[in-house]
Protein backbone atom coordinates (compact mmCIF):
# COMPACT_ATOMS: atom_id res chain seq x y z
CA UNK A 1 112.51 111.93 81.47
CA UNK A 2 114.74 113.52 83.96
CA UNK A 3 113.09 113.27 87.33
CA UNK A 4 115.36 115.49 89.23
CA UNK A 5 115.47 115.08 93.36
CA UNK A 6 111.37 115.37 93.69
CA UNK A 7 109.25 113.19 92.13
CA UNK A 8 105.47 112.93 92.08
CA UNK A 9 103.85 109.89 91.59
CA UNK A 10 100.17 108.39 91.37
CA UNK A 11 98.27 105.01 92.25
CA UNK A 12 94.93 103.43 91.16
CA UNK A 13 92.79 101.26 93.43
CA UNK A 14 89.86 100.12 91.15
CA UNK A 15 87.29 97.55 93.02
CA UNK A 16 85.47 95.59 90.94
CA UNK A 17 81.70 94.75 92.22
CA UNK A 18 82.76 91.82 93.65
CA UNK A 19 85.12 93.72 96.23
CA UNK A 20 88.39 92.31 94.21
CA UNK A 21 91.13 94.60 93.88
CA UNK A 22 92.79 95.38 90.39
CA UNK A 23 96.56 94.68 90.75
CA UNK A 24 99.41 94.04 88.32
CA UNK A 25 103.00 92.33 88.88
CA UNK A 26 105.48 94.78 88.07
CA UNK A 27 108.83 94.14 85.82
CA UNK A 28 111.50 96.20 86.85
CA UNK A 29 112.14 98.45 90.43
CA UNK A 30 112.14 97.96 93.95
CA UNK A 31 108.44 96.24 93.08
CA UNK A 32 109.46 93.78 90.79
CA UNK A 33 107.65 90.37 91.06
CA UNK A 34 105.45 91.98 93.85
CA UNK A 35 101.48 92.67 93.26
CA UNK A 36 100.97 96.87 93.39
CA UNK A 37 98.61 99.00 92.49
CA UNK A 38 99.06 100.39 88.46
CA UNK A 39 101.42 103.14 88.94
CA UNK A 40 103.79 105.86 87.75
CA UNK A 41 105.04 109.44 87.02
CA UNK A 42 103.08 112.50 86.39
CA UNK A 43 104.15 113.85 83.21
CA UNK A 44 105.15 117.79 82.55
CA UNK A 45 101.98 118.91 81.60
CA UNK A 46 99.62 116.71 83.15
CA UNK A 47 97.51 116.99 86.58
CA UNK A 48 97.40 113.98 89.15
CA UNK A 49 94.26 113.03 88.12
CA UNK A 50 94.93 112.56 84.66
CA UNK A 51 98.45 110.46 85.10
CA UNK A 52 96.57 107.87 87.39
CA UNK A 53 93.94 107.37 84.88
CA UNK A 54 96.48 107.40 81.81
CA UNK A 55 98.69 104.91 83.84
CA UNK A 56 96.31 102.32 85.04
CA UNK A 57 94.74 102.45 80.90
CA UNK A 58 98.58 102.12 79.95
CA UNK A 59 99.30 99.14 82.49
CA UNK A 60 95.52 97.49 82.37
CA UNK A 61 94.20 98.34 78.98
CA UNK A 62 90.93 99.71 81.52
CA UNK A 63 89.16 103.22 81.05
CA UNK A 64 88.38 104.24 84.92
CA UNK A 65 87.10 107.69 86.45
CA UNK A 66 88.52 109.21 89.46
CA UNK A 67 86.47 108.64 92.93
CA UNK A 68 88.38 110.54 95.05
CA UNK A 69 91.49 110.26 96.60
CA UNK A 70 92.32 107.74 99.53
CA UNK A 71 96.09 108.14 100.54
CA UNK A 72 99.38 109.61 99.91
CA UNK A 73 102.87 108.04 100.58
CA UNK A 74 105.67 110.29 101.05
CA UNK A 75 109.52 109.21 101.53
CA UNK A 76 113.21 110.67 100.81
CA UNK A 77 115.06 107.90 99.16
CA UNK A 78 119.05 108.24 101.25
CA UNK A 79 118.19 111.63 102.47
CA UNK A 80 118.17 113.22 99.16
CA UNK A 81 115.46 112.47 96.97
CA UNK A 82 111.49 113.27 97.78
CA UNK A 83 109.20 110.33 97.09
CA UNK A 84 105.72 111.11 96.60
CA UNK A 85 102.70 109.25 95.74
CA UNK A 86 99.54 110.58 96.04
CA UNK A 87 96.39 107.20 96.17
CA UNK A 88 93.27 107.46 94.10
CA UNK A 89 90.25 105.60 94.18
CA UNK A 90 88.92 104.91 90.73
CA UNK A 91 85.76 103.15 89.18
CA UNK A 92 85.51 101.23 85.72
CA UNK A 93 84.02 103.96 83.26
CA UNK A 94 83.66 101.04 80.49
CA UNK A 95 83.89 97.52 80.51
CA UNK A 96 86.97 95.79 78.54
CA UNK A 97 88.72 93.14 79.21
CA UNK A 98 92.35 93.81 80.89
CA UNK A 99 95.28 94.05 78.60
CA UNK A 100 98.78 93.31 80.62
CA UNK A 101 101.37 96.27 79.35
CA UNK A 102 104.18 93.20 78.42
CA UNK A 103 106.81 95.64 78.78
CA UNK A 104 106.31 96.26 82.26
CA UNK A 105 104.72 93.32 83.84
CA UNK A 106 104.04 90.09 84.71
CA UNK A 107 100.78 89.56 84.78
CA UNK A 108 97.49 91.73 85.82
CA UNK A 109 94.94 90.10 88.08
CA UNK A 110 91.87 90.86 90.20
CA UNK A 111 92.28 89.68 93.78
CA UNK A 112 90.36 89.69 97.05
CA UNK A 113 91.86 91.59 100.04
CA UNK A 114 92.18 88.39 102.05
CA UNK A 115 93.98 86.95 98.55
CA UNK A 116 96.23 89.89 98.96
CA UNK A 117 96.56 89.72 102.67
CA UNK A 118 97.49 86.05 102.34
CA UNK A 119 100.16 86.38 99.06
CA UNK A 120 103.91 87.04 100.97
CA UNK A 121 104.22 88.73 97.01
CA UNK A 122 101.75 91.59 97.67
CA UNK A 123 103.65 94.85 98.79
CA UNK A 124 104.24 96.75 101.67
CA UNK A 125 101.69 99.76 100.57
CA UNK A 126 98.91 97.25 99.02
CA UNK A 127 99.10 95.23 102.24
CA UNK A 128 98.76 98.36 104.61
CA UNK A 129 96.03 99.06 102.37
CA UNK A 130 94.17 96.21 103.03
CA UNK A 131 94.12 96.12 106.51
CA UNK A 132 93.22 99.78 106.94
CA UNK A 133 90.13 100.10 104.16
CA UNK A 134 86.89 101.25 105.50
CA UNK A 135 88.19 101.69 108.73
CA UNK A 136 88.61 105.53 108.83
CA UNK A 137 87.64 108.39 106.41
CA UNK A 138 90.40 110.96 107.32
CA UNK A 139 93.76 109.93 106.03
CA UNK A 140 96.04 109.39 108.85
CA UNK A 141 99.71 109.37 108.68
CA UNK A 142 101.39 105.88 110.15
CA UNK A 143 104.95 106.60 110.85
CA UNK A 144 107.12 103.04 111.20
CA UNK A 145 106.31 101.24 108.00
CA UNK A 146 109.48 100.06 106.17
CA UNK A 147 108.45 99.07 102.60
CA UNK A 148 111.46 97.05 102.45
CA UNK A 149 115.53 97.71 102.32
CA UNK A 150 115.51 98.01 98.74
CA UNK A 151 114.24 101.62 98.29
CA UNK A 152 116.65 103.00 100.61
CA UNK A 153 114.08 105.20 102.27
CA UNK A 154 115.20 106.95 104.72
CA UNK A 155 112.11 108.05 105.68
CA UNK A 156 108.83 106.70 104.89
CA UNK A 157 105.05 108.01 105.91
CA UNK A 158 101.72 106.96 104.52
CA UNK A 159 98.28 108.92 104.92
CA UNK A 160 95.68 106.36 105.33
């Protein structure tokens, strides 16, 4: 699908009742071999709401309802293309067990925040993330974060 120079994308964070995060080990991309939240593109012809839920049942084989929404990241990738993302919270709907999408990643996993905090393999975003939950209910934009050289941002904000 042709993405053109503004693209919208979507994120799941799904806690499990033991306070474990849901992340997956992407493929391909600037993400590749890092743990992330299930991700992707909104579609033509599909809302936010239903891309995040559609992408983390694509990437985790798990059925999840939207909570609400908990962030957005927003970047120009070398000053020409708009990066968006906007950061759901979601909830198991049904109980399955995870199915890894094998054409996209590694490896799907639940894993504590201090798991996450501790794994030099957990990304920029997811790391942020961590250290920021439950500490605020407004999202706040943090200016300074570089989510690494390989995206070629050339600006980069999160709203946390």
């Amino acid at each position: 699908m042709k993405r053109g120079k503004v693209w919208l994308a979507v994120a799941g964070l799904v806690i499990d009742e033991k306070g474990k995060w849901l992340v997956v080990k992407k493929k391909y991309s600037g993400l590749k071999g890092m743990w992330s939240l299930p991700a992707g593109f909104v579609n033509s012809g599909e809302t936010v709401d239903e891309a995040v839920i559609r992408e983390v049942r694509e990437e985790t084989g798990l059925h999840t309802t939207i909570k609400g929404i908990i962030g957005v990241r927003s970047g120009v990738i070398q000053h020409d293309i708009s990066d968006n993302m906007i950061i759901f919270l979601l909830e198991i709907k049904e109980t399955s067990s995870i199915k890894v999408e094998e054409a996209e990643l590694w490896d799907v996993q639940w894993k504590s925040p201090q798991e996450l905090l501790n794994d030099e393999k957990t990304s920029v975003m997811v790391h942020e993330m961590v250290q920021r939950m439950g500490s605020q209910q407004e999202l706040n934009m943090i200016e300074g974060v570089n989510p690494g050289d390989q995206f070629a941002y050339t600006k980069y904000h999160l709203f946390l």
